[in-house]
Protein backbone atom coordinates (compact mmCIF):
# COMPACT_ATOMS: atom_id res chain seq x y z
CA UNK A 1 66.92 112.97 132.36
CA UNK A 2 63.57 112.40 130.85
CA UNK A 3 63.81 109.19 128.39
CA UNK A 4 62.68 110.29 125.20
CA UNK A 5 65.60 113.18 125.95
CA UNK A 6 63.28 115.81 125.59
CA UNK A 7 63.45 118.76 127.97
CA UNK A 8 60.22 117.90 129.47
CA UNK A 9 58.72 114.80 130.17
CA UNK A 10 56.38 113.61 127.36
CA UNK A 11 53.20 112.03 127.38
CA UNK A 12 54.11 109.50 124.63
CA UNK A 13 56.77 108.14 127.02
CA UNK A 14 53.87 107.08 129.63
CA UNK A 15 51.84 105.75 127.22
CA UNK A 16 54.70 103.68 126.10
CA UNK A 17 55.16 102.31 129.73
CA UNK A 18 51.90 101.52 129.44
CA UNK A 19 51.26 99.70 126.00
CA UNK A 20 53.89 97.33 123.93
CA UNK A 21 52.68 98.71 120.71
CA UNK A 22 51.92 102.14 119.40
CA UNK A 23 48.00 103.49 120.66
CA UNK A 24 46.16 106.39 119.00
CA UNK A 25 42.94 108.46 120.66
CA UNK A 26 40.05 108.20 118.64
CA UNK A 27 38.12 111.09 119.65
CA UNK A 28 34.29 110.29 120.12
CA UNK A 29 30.79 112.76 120.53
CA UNK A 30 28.58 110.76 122.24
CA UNK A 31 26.17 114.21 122.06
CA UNK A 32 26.61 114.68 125.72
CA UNK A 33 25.81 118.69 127.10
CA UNK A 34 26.96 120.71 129.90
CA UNK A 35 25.63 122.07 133.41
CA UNK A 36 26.17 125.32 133.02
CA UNK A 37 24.08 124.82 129.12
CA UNK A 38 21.05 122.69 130.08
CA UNK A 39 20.27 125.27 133.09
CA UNK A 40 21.76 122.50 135.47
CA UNK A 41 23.70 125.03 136.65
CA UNK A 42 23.47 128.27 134.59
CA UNK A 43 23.14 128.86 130.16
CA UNK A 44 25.60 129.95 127.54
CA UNK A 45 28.43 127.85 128.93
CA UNK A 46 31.98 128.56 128.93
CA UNK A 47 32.79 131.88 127.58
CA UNK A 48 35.64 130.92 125.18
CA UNK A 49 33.81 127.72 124.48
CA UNK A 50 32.89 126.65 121.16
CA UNK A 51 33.19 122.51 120.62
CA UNK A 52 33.52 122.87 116.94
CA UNK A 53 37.12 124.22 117.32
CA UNK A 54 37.87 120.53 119.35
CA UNK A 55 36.08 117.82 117.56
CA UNK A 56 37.72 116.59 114.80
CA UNK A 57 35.86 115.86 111.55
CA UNK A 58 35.02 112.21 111.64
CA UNK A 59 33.61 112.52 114.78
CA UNK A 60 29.88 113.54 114.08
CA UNK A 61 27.21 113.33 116.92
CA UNK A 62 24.51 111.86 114.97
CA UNK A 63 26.61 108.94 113.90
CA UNK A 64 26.73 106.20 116.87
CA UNK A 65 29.83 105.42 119.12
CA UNK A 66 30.58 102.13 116.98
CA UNK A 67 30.45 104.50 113.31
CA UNK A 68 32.86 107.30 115.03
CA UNK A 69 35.61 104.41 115.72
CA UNK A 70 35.02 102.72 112.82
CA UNK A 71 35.85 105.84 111.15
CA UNK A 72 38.52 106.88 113.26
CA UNK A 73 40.46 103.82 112.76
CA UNK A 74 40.13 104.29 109.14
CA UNK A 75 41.35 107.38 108.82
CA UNK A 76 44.34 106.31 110.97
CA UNK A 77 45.00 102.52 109.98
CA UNK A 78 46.05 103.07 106.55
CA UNK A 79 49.76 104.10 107.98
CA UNK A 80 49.96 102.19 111.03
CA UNK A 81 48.28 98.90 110.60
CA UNK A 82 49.28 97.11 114.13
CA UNK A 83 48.04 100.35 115.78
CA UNK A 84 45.84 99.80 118.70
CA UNK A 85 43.06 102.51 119.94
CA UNK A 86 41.95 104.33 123.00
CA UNK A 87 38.45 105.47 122.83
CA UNK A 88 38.73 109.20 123.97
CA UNK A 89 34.95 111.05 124.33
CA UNK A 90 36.01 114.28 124.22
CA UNK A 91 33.22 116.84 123.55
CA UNK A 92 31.34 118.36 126.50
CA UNK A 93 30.64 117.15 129.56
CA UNK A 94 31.32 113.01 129.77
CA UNK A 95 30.32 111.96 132.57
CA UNK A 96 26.95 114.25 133.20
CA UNK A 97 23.91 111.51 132.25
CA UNK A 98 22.28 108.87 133.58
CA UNK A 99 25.20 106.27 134.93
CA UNK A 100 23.28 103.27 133.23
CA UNK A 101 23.30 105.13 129.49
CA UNK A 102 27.35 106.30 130.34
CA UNK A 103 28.21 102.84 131.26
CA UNK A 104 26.66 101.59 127.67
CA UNK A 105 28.18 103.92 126.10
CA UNK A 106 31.86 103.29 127.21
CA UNK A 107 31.14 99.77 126.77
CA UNK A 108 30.20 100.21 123.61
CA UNK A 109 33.46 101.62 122.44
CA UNK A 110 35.43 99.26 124.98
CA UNK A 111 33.92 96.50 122.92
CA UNK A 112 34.95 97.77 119.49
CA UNK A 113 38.15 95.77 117.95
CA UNK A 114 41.59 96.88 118.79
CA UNK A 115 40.22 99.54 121.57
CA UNK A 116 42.23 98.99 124.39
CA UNK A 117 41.36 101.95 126.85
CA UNK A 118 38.98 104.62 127.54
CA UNK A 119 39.75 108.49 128.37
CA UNK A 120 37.00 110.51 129.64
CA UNK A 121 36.91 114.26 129.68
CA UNK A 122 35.17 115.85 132.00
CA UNK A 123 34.17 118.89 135.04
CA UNK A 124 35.42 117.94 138.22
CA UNK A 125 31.93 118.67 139.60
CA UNK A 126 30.08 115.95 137.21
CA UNK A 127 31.95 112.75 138.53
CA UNK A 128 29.14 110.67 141.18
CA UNK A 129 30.41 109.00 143.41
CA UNK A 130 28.98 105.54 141.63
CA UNK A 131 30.42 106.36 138.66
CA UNK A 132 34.18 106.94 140.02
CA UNK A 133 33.13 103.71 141.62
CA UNK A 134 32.82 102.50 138.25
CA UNK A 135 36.14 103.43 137.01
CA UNK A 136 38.25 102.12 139.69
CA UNK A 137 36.94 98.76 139.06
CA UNK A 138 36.99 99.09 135.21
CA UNK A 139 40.98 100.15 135.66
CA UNK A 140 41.56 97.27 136.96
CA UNK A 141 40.93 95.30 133.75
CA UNK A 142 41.90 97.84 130.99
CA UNK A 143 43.13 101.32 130.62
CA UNK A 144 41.30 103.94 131.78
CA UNK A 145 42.26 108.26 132.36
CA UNK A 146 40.13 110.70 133.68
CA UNK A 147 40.72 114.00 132.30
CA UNK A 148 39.59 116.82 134.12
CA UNK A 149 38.90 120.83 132.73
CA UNK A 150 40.57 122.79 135.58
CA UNK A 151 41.30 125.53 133.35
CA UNK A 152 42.59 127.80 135.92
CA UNK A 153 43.48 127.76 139.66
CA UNK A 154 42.15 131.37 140.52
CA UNK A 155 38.42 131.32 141.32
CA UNK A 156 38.09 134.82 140.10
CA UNK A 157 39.00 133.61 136.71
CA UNK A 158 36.42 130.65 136.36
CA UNK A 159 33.76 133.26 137.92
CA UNK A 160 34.73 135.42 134.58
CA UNK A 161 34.88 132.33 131.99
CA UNK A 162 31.23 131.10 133.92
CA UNK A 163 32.73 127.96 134.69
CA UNK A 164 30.47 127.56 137.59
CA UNK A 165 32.65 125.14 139.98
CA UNK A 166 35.56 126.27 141.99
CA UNK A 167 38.98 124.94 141.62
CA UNK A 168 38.92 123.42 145.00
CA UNK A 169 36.06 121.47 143.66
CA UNK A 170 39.06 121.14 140.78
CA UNK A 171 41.57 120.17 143.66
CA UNK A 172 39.18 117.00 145.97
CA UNK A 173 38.17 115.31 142.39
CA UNK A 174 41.51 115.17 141.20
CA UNK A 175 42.65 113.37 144.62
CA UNK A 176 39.75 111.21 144.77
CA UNK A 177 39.96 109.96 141.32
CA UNK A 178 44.16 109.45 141.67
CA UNK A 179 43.31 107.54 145.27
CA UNK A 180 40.85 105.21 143.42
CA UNK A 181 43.92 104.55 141.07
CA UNK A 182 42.80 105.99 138.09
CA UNK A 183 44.98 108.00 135.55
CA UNK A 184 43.88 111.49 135.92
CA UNK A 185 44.69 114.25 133.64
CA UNK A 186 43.96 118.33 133.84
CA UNK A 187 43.08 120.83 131.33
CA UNK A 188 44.51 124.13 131.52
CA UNK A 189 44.38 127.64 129.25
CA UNK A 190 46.76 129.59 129.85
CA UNK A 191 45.75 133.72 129.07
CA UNK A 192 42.72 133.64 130.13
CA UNK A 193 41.27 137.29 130.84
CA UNK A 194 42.59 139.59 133.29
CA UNK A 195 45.36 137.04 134.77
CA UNK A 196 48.80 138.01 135.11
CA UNK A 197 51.91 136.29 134.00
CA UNK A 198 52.93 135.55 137.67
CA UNK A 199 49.76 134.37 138.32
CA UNK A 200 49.96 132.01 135.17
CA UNK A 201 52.62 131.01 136.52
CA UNK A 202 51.38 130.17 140.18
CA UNK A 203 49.05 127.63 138.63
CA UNK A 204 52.48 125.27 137.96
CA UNK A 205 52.92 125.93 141.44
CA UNK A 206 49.89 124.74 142.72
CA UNK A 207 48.58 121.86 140.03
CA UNK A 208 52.24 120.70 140.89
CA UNK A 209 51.22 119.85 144.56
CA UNK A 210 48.90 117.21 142.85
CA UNK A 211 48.22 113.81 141.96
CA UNK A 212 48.16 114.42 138.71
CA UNK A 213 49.28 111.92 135.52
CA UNK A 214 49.11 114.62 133.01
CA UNK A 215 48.62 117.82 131.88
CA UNK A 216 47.57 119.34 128.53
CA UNK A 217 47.60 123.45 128.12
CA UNK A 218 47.22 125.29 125.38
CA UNK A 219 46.66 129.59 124.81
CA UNK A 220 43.53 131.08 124.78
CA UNK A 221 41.93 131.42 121.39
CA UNK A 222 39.22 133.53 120.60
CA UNK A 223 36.38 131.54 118.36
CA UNK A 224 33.57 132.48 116.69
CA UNK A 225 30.17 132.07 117.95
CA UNK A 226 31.53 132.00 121.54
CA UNK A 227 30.65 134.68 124.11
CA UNK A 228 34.06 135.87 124.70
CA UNK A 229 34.26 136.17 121.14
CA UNK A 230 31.18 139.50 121.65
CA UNK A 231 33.48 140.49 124.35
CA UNK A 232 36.46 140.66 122.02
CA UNK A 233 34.81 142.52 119.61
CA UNK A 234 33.29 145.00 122.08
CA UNK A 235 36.59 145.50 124.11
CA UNK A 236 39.65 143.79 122.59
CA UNK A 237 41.86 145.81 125.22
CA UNK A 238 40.07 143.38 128.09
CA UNK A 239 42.41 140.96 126.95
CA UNK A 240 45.63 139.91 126.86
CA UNK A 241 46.31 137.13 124.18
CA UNK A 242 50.29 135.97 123.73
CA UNK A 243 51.96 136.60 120.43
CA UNK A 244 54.08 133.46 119.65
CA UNK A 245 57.33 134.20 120.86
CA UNK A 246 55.64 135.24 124.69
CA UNK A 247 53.71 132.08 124.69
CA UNK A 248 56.90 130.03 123.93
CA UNK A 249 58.98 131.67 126.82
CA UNK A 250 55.96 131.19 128.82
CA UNK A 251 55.24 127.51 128.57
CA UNK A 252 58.97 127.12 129.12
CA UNK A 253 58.91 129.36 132.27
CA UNK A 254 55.54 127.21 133.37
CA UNK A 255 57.26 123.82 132.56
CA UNK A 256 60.51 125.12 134.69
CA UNK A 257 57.89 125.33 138.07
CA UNK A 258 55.87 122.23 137.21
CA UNK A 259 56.16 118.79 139.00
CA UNK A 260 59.03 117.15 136.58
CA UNK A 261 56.68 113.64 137.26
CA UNK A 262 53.70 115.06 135.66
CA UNK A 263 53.73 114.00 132.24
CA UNK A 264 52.87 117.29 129.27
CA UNK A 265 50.75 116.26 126.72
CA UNK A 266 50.13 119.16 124.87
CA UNK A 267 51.37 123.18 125.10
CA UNK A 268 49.19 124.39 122.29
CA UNK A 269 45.92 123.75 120.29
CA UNK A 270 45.32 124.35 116.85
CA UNK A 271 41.21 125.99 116.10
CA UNK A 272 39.69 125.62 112.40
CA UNK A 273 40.90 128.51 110.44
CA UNK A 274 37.53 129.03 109.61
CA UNK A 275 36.43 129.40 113.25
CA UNK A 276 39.74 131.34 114.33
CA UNK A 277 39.63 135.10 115.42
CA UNK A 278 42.92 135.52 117.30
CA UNK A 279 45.81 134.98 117.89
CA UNK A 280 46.46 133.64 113.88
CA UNK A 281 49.73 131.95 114.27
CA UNK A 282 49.19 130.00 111.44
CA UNK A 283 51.29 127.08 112.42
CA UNK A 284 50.85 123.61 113.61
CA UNK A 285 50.74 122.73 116.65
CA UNK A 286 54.09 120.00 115.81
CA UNK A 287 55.74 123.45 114.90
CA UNK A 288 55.05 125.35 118.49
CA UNK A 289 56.13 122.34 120.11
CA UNK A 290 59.40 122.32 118.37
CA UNK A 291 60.42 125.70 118.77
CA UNK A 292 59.16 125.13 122.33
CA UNK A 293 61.82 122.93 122.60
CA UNK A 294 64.09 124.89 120.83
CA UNK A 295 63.76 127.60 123.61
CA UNK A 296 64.14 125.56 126.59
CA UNK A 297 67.54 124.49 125.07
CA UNK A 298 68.67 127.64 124.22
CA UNK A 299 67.11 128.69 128.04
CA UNK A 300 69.57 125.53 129.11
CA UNK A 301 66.62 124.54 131.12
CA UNK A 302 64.03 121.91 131.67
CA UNK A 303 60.63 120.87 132.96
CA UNK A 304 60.82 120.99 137.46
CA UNK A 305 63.82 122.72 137.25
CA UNK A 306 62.58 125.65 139.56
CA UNK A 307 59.54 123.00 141.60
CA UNK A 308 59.92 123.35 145.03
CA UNK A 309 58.42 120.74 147.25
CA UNK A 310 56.43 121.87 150.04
């Protein structure tokens, strides 16, 4: 069914169709901030949001774009020499500065030897128009995915996480950016406070309706010097986090509703031990995934095999 004969179709298999040799993200801090930080839109940011438990160690802010590549590739080369390299800027907000200093900056890493692509994170409510512009003409000559935090489809949810945009906001940036022909990926946490597990499961349902390349989810996580984390420690009983075996069954159960074209690229995430509250699995995220697998097997099921087109 899907190629690589997994129950679900993988993101390494479109990246395959995509590139004749093997590619690796190189994640990048390009020391961007956040509407809802700067007083744009609000302070404190997302609740659950703490970018330490994201970046990964070679990417520093106060080294330059050019350094954090240079170092990524480093660390990665050594094993796979003939790799090639997207240039993925990851922390924050990507997309929310000046459009002159964004477009130096992704031609910057564009620039750097054996980078063959961009991927942008980003809030669907910091994309200009000029700068979408921007990306439609750069996909024409290189790689180039948009990934959008979506987080959750319920508006009362991104109200209680202080999101500050809607998910229809979510909904009209994903279709404009996937009508301009540009990859587009969504961000999604699945447990986040006071949502149901039907409700979980309605956002398959509705990301499924659309245009979407990709999806990455992975379970909520409390982390330290985060708001939520105060919350947790005032009243744990507000929330609901998975132990392991729930969260398997439910990113099965999620997978069974979801678009079978949209490709996964992630069910879980992994936070510093050191920056970790809850839930400690203490495994790797390789390890979730397999047992992941292990369960849809043993479910004798697969990703889209409950979607319903509408």
């Amino acid at each position: 069914m899907f190629s690589t004969k997994k129950p679900y179709r993988d993101f390494s298999e479109y990246l395959s169709s995509r590139f004749p040799y093997k590619v690796q993200k190189i994640s990048i801090n390009a020391g961007f901030t956040c509407p809802n930080r700067d007083g744009s839109k609000g302070y404190g940011g997302c609740t659950y949001c703490n970018n330490q438990s994201f970046s990964p160690g070679y990417g520093k802010q106060t080294k330059s774009i050019s350094l954090q590549l240079e170092d990524g590739i480093n660390f990665f080369s050594y094993k796979y020499p003939d790799m090639k390299y997207l240039a993925y800027f990851q922390s924050y907000t990507n997309t929310y500065d000046p459009i002159d200093s964004l477009i130096d900056k992704y031609e910057e890493a564009l620039s750097y030897p054996n980078v063959v692509g961009l991927i942008v994170g980003t809030r669907p409510d910091c994309m200009p128009e000029k700068l979408l512009d921007y990306f439609e003409a750069l996909s024409k000559k290189t790689f180039v995915m948009v990934e959008y935090g979506v987080e959750s489809t319920l508006n009362k949810t991104l109200d209680r996480v202080n999101r500050l945009h809607t998910y229809e906001e979510s909904e009209n940036m994903i279709k404009m950016t996937a009508d301009k022909g540009i990859a587009v990926g969504a961000h999604m946490i699945l447990g986040l406070p006071g949502e149901t597990k039907d409700e979980i499961l309605s956002h398959a349902e509705k990301l499924s309706e659309l245009p979407l390349t990709s999806l990455k989810l992975h379970q909520l996580q409390i982390i330290k010097g985060t708001v939520m984390s105060r919350e947790y420690r005032v009243d744990p009983s507000a929330f609901s986090l998975f132990e392991l075996d729930d969260y398997i069954n439910m990113c099965v159960s999620f997978s069974e509703k979801l678009n079978p074209d949209i490709y996964i690229e992630r069910f879980t995430s992994q936070s510093p031990e050191k920056l970790l509250i809850a839930p400690e699995w203490g495994l790797k995220n390789y390890v979730v995934r397999d047992m992941i697998i292990k369960r849809f097997n043993e479910r004798e099921t697969w990703q889209g095999q409950k979607y319903k087109t509408k």
